[in-house]
PDB file of N, CA and C in Angstrom:
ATOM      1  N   UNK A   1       0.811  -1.200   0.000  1.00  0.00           N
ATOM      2  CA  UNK A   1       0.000   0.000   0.000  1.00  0.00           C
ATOM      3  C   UNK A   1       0.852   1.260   0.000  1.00  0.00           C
ATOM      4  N   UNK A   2       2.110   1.144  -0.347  1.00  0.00           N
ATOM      5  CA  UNK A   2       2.967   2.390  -0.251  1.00  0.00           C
ATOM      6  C   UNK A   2       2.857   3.263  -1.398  1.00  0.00           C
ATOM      7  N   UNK A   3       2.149   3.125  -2.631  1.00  0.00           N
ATOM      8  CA  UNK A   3       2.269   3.944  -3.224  1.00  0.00           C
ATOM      9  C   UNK A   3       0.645   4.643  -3.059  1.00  0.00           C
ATOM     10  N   UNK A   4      -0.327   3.990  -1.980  1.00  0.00           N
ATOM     11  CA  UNK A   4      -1.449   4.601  -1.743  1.00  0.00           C
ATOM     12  C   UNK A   4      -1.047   5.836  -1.024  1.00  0.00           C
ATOM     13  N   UNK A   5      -0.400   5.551   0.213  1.00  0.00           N
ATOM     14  CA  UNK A   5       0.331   6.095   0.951  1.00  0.00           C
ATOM     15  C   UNK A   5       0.837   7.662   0.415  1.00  0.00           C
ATOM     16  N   UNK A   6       1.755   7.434  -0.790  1.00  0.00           N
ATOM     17  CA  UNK A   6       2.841   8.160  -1.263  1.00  0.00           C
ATOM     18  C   UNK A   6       1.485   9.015  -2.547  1.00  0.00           C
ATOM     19  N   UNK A   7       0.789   8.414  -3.229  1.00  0.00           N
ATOM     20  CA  UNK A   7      -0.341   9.074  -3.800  1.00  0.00           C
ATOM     21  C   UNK A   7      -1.182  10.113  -2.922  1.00  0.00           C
ATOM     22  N   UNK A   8      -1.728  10.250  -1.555  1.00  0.00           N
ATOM     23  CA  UNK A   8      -2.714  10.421  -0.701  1.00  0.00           C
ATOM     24  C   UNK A   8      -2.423  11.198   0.561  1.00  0.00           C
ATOM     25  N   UNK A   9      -0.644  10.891   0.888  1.00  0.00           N
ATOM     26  CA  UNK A   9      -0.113  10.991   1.851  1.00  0.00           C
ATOM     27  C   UNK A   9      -0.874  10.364   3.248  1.00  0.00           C
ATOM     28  N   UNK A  10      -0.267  10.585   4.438  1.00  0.00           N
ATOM     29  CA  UNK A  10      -0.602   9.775   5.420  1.00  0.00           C
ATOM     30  C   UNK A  10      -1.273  11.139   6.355  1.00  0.00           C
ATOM     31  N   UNK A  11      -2.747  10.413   6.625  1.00  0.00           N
ATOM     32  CA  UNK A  11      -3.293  11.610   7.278  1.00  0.00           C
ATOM     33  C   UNK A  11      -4.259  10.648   8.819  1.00  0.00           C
ATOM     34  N   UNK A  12      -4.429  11.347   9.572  1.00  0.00           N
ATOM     35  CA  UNK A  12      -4.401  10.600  11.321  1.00  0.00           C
ATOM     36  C   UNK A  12      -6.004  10.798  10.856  1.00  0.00           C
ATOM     37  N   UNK A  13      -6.726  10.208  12.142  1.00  0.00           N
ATOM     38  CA  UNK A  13      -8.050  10.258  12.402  1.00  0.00           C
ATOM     39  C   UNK A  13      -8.634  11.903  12.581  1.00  0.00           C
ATOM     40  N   UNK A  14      -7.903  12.602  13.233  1.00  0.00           N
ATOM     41  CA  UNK A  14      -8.343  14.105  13.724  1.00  0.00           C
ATOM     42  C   UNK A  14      -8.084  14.619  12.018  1.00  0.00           C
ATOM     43  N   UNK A  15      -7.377  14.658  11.361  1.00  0.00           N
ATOM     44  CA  UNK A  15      -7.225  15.209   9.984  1.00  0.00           C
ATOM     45  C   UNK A  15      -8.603  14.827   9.049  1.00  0.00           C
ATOM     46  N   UNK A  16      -9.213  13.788   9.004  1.00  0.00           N
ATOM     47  CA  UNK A  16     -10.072  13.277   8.410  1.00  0.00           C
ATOM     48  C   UNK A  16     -11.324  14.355   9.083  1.00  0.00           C
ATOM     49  N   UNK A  17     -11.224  14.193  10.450  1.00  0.00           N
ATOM     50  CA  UNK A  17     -12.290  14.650  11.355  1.00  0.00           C
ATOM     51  C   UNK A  17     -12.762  16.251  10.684  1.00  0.00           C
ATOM     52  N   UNK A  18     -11.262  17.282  11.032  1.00  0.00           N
ATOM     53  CA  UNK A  18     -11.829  18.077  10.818  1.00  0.00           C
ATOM     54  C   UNK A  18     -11.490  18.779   9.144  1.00  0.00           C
ATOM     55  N   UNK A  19     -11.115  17.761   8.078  1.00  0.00           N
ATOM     56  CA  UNK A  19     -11.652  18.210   6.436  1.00  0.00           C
ATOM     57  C   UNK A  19     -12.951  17.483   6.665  1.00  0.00           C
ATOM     58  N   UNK A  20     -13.988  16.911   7.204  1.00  0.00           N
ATOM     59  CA  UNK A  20     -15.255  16.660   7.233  1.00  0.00           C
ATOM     60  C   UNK A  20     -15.874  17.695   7.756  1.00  0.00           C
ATOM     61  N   UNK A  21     -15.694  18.144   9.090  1.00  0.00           N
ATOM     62  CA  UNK A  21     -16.426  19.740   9.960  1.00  0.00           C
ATOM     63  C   UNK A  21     -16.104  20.622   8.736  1.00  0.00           C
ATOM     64  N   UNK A  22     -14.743  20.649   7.982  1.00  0.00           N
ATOM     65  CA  UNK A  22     -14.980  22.586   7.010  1.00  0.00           C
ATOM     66  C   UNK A  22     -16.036  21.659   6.045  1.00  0.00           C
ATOM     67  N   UNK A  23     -15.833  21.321   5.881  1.00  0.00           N
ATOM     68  CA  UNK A  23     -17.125  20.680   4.525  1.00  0.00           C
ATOM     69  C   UNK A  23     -18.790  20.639   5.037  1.00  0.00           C
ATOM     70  N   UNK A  24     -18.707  20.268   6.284  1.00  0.00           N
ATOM     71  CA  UNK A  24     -19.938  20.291   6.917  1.00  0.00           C
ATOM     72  C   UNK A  24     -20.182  21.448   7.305  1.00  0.00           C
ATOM     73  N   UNK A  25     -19.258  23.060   7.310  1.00  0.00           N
ATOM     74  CA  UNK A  25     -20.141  24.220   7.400  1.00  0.00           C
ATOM     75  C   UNK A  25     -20.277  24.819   6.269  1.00  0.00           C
ATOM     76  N   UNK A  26     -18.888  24.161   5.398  1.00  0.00           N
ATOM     77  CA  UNK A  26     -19.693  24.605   3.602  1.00  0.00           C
ATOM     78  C   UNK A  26     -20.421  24.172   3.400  1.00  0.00           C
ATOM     79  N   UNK A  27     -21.109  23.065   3.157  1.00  0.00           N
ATOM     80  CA  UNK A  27     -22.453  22.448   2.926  1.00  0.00           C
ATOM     81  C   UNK A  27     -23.513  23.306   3.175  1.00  0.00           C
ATOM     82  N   UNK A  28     -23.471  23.510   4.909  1.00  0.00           N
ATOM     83  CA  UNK A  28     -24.193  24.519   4.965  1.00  0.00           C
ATOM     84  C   UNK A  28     -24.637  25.682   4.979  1.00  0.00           C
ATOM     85  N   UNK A  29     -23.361  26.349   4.330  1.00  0.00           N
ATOM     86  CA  UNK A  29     -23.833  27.399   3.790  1.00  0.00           C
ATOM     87  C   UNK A  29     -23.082  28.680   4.362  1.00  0.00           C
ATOM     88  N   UNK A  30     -22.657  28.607   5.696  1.00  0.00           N
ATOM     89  CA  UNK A  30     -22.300  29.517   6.744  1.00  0.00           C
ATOM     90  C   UNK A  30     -21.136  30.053   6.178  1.00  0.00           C
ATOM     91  N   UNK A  31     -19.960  29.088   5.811  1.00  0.00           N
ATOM     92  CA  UNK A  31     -18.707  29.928   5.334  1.00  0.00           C
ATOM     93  C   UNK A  31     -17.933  28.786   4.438  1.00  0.00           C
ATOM     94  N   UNK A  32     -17.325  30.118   3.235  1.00  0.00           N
ATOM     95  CA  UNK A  32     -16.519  29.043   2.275  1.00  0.00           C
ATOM     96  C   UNK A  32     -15.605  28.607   3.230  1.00  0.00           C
ATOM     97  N   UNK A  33     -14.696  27.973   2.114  1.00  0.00           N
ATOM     98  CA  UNK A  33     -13.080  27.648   2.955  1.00  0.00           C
ATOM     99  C   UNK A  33     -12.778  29.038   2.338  1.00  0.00           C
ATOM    100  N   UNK A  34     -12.319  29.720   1.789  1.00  0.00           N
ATOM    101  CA  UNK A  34     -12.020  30.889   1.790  1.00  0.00           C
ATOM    102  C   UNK A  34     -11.882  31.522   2.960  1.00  0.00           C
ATOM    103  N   UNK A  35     -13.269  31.746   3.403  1.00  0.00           N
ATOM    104  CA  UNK A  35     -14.011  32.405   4.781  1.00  0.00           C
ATOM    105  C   UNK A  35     -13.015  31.827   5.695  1.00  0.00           C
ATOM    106  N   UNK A  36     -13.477  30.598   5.705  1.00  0.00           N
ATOM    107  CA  UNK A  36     -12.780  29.909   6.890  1.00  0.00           C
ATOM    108  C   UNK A  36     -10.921  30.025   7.414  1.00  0.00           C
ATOM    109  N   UNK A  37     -10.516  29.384   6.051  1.00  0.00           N
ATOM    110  CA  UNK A  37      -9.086  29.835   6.122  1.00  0.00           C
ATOM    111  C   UNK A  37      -8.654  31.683   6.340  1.00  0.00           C
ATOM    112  N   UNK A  38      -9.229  32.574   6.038  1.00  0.00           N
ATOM    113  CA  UNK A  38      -8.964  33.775   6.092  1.00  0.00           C
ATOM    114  C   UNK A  38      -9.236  34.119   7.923  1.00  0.00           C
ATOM    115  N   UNK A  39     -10.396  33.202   8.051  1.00  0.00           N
ATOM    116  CA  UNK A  39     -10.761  33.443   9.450  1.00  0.00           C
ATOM    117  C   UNK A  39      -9.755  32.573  10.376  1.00  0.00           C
ATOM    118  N   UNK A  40      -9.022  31.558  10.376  1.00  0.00           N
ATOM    119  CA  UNK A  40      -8.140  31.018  10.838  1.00  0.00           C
ATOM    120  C   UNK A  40      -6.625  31.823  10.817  1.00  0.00           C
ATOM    121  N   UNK A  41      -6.320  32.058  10.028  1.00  0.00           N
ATOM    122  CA  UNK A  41      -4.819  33.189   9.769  1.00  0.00           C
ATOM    123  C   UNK A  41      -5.033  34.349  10.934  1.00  0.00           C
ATOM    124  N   UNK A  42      -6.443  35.115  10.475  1.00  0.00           N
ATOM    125  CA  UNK A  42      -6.145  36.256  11.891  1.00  0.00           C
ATOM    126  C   UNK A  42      -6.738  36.155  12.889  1.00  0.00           C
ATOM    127  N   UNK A  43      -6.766  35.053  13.532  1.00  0.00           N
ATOM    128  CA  UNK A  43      -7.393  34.475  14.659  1.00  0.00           C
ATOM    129  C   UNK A  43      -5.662  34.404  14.990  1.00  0.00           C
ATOM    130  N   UNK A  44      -5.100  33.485  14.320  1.00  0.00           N
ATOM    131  CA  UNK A  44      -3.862  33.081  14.852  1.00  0.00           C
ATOM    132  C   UNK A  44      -2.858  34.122  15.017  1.00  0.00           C
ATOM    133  N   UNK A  45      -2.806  35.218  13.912  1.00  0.00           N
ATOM    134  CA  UNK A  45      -2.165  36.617  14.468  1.00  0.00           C
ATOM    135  C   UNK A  45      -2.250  37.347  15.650  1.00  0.00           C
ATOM    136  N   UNK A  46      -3.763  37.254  15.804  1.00  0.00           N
ATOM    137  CA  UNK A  46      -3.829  37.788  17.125  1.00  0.00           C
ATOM    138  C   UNK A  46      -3.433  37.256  17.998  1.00  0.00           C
ATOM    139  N   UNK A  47      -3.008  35.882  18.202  1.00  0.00           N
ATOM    140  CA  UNK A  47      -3.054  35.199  19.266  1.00  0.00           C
ATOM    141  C   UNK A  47      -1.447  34.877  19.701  1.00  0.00           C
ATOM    142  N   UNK A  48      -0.987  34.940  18.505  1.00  0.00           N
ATOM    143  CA  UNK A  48       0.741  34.953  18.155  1.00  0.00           C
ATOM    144  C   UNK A  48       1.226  36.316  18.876  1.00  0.00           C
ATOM    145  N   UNK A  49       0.746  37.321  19.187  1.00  0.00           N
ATOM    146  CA  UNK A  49       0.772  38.612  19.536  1.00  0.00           C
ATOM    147  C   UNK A  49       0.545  38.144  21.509  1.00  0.00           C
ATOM    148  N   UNK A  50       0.332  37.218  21.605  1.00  0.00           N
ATOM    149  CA  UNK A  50       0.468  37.343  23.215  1.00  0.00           C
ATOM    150  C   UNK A  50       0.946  36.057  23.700  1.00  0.00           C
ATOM    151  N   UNK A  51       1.196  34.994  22.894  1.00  0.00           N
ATOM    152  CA  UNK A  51       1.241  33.336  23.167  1.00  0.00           C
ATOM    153  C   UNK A  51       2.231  32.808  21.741  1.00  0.00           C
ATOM    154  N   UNK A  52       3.168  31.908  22.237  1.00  0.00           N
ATOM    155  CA  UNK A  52       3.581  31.147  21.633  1.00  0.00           C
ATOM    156  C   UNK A  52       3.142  29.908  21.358  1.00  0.00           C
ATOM    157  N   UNK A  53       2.950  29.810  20.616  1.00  0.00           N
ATOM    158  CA  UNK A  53       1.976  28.864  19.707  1.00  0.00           C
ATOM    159  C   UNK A  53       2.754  27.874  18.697  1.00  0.00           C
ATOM    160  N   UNK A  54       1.794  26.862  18.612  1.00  0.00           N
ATOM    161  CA  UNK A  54       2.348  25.215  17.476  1.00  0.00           C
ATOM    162  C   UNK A  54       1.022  25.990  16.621  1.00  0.00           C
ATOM    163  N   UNK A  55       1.195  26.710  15.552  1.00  0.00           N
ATOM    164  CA  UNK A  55       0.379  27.184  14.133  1.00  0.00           C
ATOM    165  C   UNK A  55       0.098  25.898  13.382  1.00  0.00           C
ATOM    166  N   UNK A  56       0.730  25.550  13.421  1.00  0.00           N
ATOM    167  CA  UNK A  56       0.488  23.834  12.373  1.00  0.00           C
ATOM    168  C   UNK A  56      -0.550  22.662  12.846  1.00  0.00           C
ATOM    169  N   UNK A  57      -0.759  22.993  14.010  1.00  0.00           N
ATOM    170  CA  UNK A  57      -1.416  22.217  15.003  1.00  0.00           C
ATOM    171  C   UNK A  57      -2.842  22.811  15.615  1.00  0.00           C
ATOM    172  N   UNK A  58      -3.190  24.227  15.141  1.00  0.00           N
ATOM    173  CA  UNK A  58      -4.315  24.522  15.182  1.00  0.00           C
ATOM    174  C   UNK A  58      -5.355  23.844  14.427  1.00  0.00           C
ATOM    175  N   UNK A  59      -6.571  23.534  14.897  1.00  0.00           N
ATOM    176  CA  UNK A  59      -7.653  22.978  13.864  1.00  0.00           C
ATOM    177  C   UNK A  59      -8.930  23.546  14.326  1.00  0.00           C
ATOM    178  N   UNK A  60      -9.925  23.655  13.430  1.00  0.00           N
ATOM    179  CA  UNK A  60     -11.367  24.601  13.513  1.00  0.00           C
ATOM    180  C   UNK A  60     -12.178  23.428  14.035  1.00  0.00           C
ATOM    181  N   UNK A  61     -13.005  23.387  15.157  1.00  0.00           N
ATOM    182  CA  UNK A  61     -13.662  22.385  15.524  1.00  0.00           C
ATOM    183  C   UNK A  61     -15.366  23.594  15.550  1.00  0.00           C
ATOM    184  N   UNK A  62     -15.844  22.346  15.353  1.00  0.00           N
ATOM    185  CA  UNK A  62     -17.610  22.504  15.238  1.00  0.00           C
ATOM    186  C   UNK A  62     -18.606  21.806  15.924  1.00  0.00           C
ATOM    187  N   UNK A  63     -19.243  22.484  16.368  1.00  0.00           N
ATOM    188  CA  UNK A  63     -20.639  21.894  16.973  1.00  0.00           C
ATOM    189  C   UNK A  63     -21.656  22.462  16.864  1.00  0.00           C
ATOM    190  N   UNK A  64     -22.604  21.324  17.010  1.00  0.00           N
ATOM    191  CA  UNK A  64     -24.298  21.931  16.799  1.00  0.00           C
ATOM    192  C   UNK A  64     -24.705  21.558  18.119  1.00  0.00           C
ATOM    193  N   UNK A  65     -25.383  22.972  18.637  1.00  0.00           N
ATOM    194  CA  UNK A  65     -25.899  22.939  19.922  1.00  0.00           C
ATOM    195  C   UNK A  65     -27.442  22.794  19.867  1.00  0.00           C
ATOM    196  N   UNK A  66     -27.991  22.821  20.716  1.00  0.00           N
ATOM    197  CA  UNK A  66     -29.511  21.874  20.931  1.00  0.00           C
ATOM    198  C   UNK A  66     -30.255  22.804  20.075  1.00  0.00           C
ATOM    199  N   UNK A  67     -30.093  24.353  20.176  1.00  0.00           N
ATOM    200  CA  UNK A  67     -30.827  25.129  19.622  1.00  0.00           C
ATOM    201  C   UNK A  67     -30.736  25.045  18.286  1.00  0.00           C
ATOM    202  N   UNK A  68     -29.884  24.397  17.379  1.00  0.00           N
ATOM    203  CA  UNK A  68     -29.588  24.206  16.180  1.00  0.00           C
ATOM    204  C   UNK A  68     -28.565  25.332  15.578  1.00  0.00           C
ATOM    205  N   UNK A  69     -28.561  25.577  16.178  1.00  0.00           N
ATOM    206  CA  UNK A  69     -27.014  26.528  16.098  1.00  0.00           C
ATOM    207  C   UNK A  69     -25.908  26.029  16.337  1.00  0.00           C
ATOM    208  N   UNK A  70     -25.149  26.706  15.372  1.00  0.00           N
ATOM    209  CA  UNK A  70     -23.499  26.057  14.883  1.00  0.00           C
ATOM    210  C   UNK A  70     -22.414  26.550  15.723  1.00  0.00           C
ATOM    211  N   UNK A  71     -21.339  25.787  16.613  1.00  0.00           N
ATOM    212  CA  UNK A  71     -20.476  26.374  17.686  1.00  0.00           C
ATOM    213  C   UNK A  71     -19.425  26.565  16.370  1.00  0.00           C
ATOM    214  N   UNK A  72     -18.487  27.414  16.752  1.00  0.00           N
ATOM    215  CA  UNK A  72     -17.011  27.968  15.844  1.00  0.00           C
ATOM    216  C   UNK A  72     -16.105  27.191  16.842  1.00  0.00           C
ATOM    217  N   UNK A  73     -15.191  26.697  16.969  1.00  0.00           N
ATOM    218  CA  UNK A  73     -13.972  26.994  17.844  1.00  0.00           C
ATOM    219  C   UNK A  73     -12.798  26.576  17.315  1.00  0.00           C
ATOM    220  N   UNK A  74     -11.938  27.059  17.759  1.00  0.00           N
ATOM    221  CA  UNK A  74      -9.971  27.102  17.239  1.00  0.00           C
ATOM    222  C   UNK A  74      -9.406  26.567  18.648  1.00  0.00           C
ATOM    223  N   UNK A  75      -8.883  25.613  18.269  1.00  0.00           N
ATOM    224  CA  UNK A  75      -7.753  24.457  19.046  1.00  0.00           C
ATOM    225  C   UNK A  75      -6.573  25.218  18.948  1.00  0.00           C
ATOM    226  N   UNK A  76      -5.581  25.899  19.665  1.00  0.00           N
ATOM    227  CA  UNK A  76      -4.716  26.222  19.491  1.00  0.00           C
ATOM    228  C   UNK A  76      -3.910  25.853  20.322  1.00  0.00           C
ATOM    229  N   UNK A  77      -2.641  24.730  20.251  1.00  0.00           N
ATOM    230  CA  UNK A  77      -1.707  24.291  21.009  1.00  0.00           C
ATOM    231  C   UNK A  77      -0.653  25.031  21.739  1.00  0.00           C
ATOM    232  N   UNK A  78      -0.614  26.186  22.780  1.00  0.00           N
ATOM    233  CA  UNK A  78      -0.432  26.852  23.163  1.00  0.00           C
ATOM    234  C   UNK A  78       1.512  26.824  24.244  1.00  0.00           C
ATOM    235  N   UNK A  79       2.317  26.812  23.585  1.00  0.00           N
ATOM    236  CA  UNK A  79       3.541  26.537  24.281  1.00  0.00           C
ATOM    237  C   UNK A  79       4.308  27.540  25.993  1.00  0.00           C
ATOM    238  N   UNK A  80       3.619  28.770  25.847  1.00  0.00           N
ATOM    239  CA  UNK A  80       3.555  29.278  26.828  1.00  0.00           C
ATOM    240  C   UNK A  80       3.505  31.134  26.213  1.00  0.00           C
ATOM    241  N   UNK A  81       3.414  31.900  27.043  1.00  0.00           N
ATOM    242  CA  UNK A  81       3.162  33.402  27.204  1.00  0.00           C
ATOM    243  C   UNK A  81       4.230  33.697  26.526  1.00  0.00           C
ATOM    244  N   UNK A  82       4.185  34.990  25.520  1.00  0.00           N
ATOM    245  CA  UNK A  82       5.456  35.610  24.900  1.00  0.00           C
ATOM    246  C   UNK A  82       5.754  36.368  25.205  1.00  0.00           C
ATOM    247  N   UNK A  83       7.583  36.574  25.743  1.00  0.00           N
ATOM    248  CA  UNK A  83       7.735  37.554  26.394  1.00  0.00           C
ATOM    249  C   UNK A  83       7.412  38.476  26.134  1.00  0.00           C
ATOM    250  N   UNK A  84       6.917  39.325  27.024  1.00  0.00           N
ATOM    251  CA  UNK A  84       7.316  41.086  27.041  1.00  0.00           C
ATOM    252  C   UNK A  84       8.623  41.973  27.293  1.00  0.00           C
ATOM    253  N   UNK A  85       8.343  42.816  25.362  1.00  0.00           N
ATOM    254  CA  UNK A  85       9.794  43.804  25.642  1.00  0.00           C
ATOM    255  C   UNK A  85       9.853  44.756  26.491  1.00  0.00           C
TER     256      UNK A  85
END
């Protein structure tokens, strides 16, 4: 299976997870990936501005709450506070 592998690359369970959630709020309508990715970059600027951060390791997680409304949230793997000059 190595050239499935080497065709597809090797992607974990959480990778699958959340290219299914951006597809499941494009579907519905709320935001392209455009949207989304543009909305991920300055989420992470801002956040780079007070915290040292794993950027590669952020992912957009989603939920639908009882009311039928859609939760947003950003996983951000957080390494500790950035100094102050």
């Amino acid at each position: 299976m190595s050239w499935f592998t080497d065709l597809f690359g090797r992607h974990t369970k959480n990778d699958a997870k959340q290219r299914l959630e951006v597809m499941l709020i494009h579907d519905r309508g709320i935001f392209d990936n455009a949207d989304l990715e543009q909305m991920e970059k300055e989420i992470l600027t801002v956040v780079k501005r007070y915290a040292d951060i794993e950027t590669g390791a952020a992912e957009i997680c989603t939920d639908k709450l009882d009311n039928g409304r859609l939760l947003l949230s950003i996983r951000v793997p957080v390494r500790g506070q950035k100094s102050r000059r």
